[in-house]
Protein backbone atom coordinates (compact mmCIF):
# COMPACT_ATOMS: atom_id res chain seq x y z
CA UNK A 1 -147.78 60.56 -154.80
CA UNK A 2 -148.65 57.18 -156.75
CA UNK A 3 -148.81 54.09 -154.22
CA UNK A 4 -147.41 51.88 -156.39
CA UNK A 5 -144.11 53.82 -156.44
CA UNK A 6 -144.08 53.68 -152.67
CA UNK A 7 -144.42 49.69 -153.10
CA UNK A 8 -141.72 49.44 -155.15
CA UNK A 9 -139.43 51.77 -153.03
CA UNK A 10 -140.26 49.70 -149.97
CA UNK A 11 -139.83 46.76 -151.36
CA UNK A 12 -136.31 48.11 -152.45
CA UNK A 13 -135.47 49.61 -148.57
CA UNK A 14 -136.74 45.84 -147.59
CA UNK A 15 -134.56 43.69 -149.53
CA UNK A 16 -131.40 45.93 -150.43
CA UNK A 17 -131.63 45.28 -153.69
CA UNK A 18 -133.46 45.80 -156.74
CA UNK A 19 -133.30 42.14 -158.39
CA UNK A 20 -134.63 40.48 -154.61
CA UNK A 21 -137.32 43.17 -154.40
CA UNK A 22 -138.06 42.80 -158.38
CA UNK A 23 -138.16 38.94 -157.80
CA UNK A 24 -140.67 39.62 -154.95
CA UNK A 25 -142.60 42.14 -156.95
CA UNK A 26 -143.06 39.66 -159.82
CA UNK A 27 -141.61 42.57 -161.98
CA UNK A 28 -138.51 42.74 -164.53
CA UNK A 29 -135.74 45.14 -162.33
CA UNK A 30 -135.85 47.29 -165.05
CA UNK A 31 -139.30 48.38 -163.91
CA UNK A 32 -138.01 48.77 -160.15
CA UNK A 33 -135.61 51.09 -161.27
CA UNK A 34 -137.64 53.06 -163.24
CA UNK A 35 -140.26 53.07 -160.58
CA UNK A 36 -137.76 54.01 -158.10
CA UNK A 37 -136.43 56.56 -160.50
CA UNK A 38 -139.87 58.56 -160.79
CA UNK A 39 -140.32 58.53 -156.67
CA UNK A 40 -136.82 60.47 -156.40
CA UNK A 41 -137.85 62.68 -159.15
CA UNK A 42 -141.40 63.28 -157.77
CA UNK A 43 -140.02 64.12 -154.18
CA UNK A 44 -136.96 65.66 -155.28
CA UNK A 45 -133.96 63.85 -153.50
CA UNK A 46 -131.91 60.40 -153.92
CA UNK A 47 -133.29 57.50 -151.47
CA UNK A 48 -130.96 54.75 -151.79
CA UNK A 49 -126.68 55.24 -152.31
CA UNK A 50 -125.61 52.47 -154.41
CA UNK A 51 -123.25 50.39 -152.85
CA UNK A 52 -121.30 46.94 -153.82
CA UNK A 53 -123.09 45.38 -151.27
CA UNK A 54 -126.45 46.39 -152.68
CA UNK A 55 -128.80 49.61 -152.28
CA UNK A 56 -128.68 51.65 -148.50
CA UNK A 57 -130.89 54.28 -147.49
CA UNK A 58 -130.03 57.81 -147.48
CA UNK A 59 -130.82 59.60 -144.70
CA UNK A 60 -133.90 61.16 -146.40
CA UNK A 61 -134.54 57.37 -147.68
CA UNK A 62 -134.96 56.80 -143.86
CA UNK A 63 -137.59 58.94 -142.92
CA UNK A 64 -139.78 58.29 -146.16
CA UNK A 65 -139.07 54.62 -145.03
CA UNK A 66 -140.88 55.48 -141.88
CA UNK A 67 -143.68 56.85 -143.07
CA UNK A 68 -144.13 54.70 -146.17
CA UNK A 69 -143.93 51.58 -144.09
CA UNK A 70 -147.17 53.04 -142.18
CA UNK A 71 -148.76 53.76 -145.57
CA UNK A 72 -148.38 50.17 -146.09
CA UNK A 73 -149.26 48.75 -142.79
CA UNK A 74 -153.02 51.09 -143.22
CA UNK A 75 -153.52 50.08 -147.01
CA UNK A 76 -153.09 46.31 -146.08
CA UNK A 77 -155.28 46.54 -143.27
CA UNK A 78 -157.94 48.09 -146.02
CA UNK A 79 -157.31 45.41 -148.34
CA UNK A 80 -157.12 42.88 -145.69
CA UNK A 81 -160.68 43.88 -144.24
CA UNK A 82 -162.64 44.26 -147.29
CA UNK A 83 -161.20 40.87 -148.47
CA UNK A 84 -162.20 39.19 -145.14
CA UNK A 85 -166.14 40.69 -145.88
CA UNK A 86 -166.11 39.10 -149.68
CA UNK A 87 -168.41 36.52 -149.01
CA UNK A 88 -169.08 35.54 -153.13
CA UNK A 89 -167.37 32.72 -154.34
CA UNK A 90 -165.25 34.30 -157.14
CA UNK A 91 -162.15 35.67 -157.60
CA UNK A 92 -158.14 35.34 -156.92
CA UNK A 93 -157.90 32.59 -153.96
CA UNK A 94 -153.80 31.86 -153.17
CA UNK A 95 -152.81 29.04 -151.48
CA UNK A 96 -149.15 28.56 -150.70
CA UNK A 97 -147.81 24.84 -149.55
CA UNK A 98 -144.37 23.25 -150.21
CA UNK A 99 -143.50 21.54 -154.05
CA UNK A 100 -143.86 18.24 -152.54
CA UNK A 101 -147.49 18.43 -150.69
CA UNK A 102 -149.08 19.34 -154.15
CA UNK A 103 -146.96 17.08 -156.79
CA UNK A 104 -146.89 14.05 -154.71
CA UNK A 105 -150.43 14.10 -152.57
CA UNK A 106 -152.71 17.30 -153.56
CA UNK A 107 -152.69 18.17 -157.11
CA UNK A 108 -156.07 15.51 -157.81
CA UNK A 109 -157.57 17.47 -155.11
CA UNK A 110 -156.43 20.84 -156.04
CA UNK A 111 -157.64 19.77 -159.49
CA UNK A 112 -161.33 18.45 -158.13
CA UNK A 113 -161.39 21.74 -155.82
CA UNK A 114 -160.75 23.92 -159.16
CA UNK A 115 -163.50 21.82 -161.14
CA UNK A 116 -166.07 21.99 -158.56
CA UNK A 117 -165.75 26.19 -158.02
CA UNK A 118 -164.55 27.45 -161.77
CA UNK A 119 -165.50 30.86 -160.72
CA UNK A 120 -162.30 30.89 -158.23
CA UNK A 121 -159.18 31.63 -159.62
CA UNK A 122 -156.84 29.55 -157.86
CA UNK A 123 -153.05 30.66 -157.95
CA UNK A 124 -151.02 27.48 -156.32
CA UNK A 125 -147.36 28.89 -154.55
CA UNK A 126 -145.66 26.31 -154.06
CA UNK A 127 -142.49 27.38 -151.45
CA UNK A 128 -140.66 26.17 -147.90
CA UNK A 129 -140.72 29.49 -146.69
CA UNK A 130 -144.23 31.18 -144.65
CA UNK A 131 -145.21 33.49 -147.23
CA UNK A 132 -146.56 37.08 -145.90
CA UNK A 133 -150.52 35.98 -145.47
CA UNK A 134 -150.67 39.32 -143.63
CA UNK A 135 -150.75 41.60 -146.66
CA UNK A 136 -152.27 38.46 -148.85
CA UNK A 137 -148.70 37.09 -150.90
CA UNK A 138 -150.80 34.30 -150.01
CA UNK A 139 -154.89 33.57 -148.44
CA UNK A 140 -154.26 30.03 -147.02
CA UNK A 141 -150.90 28.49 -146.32
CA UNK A 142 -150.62 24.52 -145.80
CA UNK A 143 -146.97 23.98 -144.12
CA UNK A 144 -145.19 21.13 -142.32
CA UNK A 145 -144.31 22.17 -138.98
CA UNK A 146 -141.59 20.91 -137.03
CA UNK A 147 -141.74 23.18 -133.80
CA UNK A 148 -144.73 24.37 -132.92
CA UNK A 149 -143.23 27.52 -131.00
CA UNK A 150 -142.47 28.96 -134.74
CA UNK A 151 -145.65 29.20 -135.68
CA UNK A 152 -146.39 33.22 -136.15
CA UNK A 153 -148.73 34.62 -133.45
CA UNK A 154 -150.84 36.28 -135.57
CA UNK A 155 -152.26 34.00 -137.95
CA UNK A 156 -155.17 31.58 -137.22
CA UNK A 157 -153.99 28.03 -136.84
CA UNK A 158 -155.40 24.78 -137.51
CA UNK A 159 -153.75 21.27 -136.44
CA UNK A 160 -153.99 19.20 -139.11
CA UNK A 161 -151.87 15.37 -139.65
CA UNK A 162 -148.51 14.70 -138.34
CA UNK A 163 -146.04 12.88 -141.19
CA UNK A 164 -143.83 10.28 -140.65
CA UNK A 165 -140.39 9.33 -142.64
CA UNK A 166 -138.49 6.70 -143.27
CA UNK A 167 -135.51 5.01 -145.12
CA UNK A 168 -136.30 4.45 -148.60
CA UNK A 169 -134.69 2.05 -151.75
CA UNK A 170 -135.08 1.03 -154.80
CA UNK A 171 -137.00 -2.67 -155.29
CA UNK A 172 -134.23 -3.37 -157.67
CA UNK A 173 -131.08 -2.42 -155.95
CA UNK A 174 -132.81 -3.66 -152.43
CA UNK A 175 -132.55 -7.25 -154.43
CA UNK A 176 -129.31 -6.82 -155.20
CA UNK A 177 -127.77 -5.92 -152.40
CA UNK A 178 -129.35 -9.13 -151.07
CA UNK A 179 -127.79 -10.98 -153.71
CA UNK A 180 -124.46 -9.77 -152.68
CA UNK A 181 -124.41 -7.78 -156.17
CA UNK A 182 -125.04 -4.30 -154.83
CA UNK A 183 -121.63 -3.15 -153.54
CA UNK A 184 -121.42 -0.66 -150.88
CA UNK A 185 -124.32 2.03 -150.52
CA UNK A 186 -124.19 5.39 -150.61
CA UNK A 187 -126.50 7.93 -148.47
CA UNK A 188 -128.52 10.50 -150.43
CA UNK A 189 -128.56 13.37 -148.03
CA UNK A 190 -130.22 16.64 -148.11
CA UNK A 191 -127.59 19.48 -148.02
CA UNK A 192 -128.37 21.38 -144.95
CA UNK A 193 -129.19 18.12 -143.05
CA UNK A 194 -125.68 16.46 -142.64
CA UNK A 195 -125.59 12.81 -141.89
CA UNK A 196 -128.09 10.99 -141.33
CA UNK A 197 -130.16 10.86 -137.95
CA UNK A 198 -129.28 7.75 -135.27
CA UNK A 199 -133.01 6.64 -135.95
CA UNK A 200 -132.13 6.08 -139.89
CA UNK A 201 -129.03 4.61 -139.75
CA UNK A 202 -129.23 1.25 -141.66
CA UNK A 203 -127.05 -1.88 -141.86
CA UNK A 204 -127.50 -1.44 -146.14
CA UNK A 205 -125.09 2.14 -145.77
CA UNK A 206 -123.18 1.97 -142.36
CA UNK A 207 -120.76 4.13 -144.60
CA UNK A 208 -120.99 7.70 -144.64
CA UNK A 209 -118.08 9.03 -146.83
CA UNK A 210 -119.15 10.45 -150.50
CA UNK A 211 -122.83 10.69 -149.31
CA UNK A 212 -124.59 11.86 -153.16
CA UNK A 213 -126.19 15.78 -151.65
CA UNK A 214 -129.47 16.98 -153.09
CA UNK A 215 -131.32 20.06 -152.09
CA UNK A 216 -134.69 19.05 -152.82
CA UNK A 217 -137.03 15.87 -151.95
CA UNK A 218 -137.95 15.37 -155.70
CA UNK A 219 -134.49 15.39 -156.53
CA UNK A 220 -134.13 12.98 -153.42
CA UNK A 221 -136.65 10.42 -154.68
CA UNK A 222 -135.64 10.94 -157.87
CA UNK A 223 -132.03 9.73 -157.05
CA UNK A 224 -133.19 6.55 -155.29
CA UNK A 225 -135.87 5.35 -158.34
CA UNK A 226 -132.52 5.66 -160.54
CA UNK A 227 -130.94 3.16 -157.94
CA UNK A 228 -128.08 4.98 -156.36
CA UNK A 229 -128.58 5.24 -152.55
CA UNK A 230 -130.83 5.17 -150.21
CA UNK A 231 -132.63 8.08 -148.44
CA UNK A 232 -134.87 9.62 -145.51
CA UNK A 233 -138.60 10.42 -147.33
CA UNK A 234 -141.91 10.96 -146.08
CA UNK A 235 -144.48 8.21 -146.18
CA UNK A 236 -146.45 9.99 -148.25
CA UNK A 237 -143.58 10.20 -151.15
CA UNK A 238 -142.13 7.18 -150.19
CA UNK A 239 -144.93 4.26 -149.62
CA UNK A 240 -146.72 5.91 -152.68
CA UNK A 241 -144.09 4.95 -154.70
CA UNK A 242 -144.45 1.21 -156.33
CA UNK A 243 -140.25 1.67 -157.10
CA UNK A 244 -139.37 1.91 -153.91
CA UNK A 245 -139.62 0.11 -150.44
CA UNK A 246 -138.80 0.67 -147.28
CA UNK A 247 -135.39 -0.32 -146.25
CA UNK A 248 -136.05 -3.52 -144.22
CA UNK A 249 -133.90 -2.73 -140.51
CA UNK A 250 -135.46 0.71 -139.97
CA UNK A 251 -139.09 2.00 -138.69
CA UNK A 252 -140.25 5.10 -138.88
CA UNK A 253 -140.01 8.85 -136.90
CA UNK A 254 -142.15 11.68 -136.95
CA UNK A 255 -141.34 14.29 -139.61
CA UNK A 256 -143.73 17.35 -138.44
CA UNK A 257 -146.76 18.35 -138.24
CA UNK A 258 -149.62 20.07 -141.31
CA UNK A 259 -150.86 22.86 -139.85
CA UNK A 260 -153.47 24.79 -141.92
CA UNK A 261 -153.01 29.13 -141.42
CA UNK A 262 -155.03 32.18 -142.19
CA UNK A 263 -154.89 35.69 -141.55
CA UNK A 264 -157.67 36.73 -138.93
CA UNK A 265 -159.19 38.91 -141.55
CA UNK A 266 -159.30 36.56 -144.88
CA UNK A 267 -160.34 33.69 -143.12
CA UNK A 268 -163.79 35.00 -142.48
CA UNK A 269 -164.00 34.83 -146.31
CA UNK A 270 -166.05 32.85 -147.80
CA UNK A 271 -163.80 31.23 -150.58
CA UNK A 272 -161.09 30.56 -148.03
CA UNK A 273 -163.66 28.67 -145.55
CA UNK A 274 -164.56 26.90 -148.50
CA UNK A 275 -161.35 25.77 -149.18
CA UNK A 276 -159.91 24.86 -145.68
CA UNK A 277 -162.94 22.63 -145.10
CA UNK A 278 -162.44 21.33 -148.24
CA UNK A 279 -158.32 20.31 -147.66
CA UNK A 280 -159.12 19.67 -144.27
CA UNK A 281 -161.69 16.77 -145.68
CA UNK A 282 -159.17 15.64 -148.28
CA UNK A 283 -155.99 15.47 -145.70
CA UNK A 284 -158.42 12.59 -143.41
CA UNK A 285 -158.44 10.32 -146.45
CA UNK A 286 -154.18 10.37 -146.47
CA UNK A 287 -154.17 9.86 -142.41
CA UNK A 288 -152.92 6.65 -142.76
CA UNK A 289 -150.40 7.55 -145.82
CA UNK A 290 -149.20 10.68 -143.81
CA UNK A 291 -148.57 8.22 -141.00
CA UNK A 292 -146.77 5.75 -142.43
CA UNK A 293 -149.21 3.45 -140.92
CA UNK A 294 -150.64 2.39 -144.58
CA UNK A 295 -148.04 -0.37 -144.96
CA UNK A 296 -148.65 -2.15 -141.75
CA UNK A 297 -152.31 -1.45 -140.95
């Protein structure tokens, strides 16, 4: 039986469907199907009844699921353990951290990091969600935490910064609100946040009706630097900026929390030690941009 056909099938049984487990695979669906195709050919029965609401299990789908999900758990746990005794440094290193840690802090580091150790191949995820570190989607994932009880149990932890926020406008519009030119304000709110938190609320946009939604923090800033609301930013994205300013009535709040994680196996590597050490040295220069404390220290 070829592995890789038992991937694809689990990744199928995982998901229910064969565009989310393609996406996952980093594979056209075409190739999913065909993969899937050549497993129920092989073994001689149908795995998965197609259904409007994506692909179930057959009944026979659900005892190979059994035992291919162990085939999986033992071949990671290979991988896993001969990864975590590579002690060279070259090869594949991923690191996985959200769009906004590497496009508005990390990329000259990332950059100085790649320079210094050409021999590692550095593949940069950027993505909100914990990517599977267990069977190595990702070596080293930087994420902001905002409740410490989430933090997986089985990946190796390191505290890092806490990040603060605040309420951010445009220099321009800021003087002409002041002017009495500005008009009312609107609120530039992420979409699964709602309104605004009591801590943010400002005198500049006591008005929350036809708040402008954006699902993104790039698209947030973005929105602000063209001058048509205010918004809640990190310090980092927000006191970096020379367009914007703080809005004048509100301090700041803590965001969360950058907690550096490794698998228990891969971190013994010697590329990933490298590489925590190094972003651990590089996040102590931004302590005081992190913490909003850069503007009044």
């Amino acid at each position: 039986m070829n592995w890789d056909d038992v991937r694809y099938f689990l990744a199928v049984a995982r998901h229910g469907s064969v565009r989310a487990a393609a996406a996952s695979l980093r594979v056209n669906h075409s190739t999913v199907l065909r993969r899937i195709s050549q497993l129920e050919q092989r073994l001689g029965a149908h795995l998965f009844k197609k259904l409007p609401s994506g692909y179930q299990l057959t009944d026979v789908g659900e005892e190979i699921c059994e035992l291919a999900e162990q085939m999986d758990a033992t071949s990671t746990l290979l991988e896993t353990r001969v990864f975590g005794r590579d002690q060279s440094l070259s090869g594949v290193l991923r690191v996985t951290l959200a769009p906004s840690l590497v496009t508005d802090l990390l990329v000259p580091d990332l950059a100085h990091f790649s320079a210094c150790h050409p021999e590692i191949q550095l593949e940069i995820l950027t993505s909100h969600e914990t990517l599977n570190l267990t069977n190595r989607q990702a070596d080293v994932a930087l994420r902001l935490v905002y409740d410490r009880s989430t933090l997986p149990e089985h990946l190796f932890g390191i505290r890092l910064h806490d990040v603060f926020r605040s309420v951010y406008i445009a220099k321009g519009l800021l003087d002409r609100q002041a002017a009495g030119k500005a008009g009312s304000l609107k609120w530039i709110l992420k979409t699964e946040d709602g309104a605004p938190p009591d801590w943010a609320r400002s005198s500049l946009a006591p008005d929350l009706n036809s708040p402008i939604k954006a699902n993104d923090l790039q698209v947030q800033a973005a929105a602000v630097r063209a001058e048509m609301g205010i918004t809640v930013l990190p310090c980092f994205i927000g006191d970096a900026d020379p367009q914007l300013v703080r809005v004048p009535d509100v301090g700041i709040q803590h965001y969360g929390t950058l907690w550096l994680l490794t698998h228990g196996e891969t971190r013994r590597t010697k590329r990933v030690r490298l590489f925590s050490d190094f972003i651990r040295e590089r996040l102590r220069g931004y302590a005081t941009l992190l913490e909003g404390s850069e503007l009044t220290a």
